[in-house]
Protein backbone atom coordinates (compact mmCIF):
# COMPACT_ATOMS: atom_id res chain seq x y z
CA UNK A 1 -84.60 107.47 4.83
CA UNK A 2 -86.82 108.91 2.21
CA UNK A 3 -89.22 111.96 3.01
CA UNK A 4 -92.41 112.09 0.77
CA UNK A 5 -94.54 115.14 0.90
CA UNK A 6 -98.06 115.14 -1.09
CA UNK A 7 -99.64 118.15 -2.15
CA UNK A 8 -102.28 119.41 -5.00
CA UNK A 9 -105.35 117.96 -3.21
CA UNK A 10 -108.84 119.89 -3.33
CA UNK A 11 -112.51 119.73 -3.87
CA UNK A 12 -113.22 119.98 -7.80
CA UNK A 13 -116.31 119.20 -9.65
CA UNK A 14 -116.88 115.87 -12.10
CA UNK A 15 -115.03 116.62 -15.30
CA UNK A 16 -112.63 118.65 -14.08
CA UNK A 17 -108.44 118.02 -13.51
CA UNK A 18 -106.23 118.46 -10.75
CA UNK A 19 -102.44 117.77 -10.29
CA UNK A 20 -101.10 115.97 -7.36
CA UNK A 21 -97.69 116.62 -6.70
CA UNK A 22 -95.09 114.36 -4.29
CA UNK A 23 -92.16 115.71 -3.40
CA UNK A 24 -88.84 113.62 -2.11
CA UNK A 25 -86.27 114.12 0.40
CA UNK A 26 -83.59 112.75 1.96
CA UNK A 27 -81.75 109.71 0.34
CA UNK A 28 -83.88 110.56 -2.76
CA UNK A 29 -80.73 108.65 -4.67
CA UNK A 30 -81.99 105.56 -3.22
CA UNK A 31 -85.48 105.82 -4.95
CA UNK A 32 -86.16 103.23 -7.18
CA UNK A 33 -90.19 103.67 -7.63
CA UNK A 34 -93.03 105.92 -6.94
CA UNK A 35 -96.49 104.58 -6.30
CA UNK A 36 -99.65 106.65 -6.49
CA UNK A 37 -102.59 104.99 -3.93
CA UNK A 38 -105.95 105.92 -2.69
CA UNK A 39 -108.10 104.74 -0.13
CA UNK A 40 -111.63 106.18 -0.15
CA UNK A 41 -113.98 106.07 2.84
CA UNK A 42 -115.10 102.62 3.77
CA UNK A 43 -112.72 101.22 1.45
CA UNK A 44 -109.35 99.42 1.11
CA UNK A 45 -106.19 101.17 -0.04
CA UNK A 46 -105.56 100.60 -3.57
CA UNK A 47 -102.78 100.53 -6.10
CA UNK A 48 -103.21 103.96 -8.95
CA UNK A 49 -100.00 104.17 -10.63
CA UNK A 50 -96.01 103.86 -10.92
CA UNK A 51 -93.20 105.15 -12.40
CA UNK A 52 -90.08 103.99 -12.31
CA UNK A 53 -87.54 106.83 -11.27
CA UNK A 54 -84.89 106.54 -13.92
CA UNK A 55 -87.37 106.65 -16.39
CA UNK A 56 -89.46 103.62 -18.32
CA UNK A 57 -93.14 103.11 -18.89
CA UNK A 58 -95.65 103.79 -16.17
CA UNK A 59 -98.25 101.52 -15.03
CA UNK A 60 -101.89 102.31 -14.23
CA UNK A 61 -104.83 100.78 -12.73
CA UNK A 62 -107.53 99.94 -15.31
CA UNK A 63 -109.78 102.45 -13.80
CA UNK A 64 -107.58 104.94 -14.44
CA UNK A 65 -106.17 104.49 -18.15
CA UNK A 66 -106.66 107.10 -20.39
CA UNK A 67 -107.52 109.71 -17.80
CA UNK A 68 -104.15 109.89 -15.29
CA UNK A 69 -100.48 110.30 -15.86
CA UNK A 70 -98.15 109.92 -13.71
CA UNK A 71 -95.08 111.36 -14.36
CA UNK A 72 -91.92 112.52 -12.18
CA UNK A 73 -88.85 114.80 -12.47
CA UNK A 74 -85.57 114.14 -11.03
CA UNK A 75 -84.33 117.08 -10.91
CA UNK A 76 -87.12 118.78 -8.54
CA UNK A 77 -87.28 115.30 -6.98
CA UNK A 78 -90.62 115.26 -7.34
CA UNK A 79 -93.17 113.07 -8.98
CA UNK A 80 -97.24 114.25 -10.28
CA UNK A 81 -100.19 112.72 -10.97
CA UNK A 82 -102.24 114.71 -13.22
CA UNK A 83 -105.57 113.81 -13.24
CA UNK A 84 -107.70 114.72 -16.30
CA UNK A 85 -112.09 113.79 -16.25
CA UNK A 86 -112.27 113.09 -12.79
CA UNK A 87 -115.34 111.26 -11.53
CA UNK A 88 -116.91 110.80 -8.18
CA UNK A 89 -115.43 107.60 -7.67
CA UNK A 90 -112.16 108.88 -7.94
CA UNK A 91 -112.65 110.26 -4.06
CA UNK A 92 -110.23 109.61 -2.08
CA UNK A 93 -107.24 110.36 -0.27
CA UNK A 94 -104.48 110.11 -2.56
CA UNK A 95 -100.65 108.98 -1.06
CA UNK A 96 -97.50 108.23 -2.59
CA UNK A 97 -94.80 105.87 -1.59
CA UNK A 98 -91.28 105.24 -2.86
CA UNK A 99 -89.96 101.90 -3.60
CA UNK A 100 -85.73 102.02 -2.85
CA UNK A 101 -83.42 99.54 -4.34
CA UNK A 102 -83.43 95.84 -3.75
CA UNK A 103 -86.73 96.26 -1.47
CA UNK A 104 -89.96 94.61 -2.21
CA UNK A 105 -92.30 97.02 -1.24
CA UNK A 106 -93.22 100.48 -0.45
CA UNK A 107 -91.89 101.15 2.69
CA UNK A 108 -91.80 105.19 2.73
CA UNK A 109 -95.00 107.07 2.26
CA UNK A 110 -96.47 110.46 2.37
CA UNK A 111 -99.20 111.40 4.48
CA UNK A 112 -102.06 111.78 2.18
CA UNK A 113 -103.66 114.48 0.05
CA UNK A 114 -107.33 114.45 0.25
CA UNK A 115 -109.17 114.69 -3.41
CA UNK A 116 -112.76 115.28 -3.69
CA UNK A 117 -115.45 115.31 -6.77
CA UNK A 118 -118.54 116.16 -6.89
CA UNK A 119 -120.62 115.16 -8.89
């Protein structure tokens, strides 16, 4: 089992940056993957970004590029997403998920972090 705990969350205004931070427990040896998602009101959950735990390049939603990095350190166990220029539409709660070895998906999650900009 794999323990995910979100935190860095907050109400900011458009333009500014925040840092989400999601920290791992547990079997954190089995982690292959951490996912960044969202799911603002009204709306679907959606993929953000990944990173591959032993290192490797990260993958981001279009919507994203060039403003969020995700980023993680094994050591801490813990993986960020710093978010630079944040809009309005980036609202949302924001959840990671681990990916362990030889599975599919995302089966372990946090339980949110709630991110707000106004514009």
């Amino acid at each position: 089992q794999v323990q995910l705990v979100e935190s860095g969350g907050g109400l900011v205004q458009a333009g500014d940056s925040l840092r989400l931070s999601c920290a791992a427990s547990g079997r954190t040896d089995s982690i292959y993957a951490v996912g960044w998602f969202r799911q603002a009101p009204g709306k679907e959950r959606e993929f953000v970004a990944t990173i591959i735990w032993s290192g490797g390049t990260p993958y981001y939603t279009e919507s994203v590029k060039g403003r969020f990095t995700v980023s993680r350190d094994n050591a801490k166990n813990t993986a960020y997403l710093q978010m630079n220029s944040l809009k309005p539409e980036d609202t949302a709660v924001y959840y990671c998920a681990a990916k362990v070895n030889g599975a599919p998906n995302y089966p372990y999650w946090g339980q949110g972090t709630q991110v707000t900009v106004s514009s």
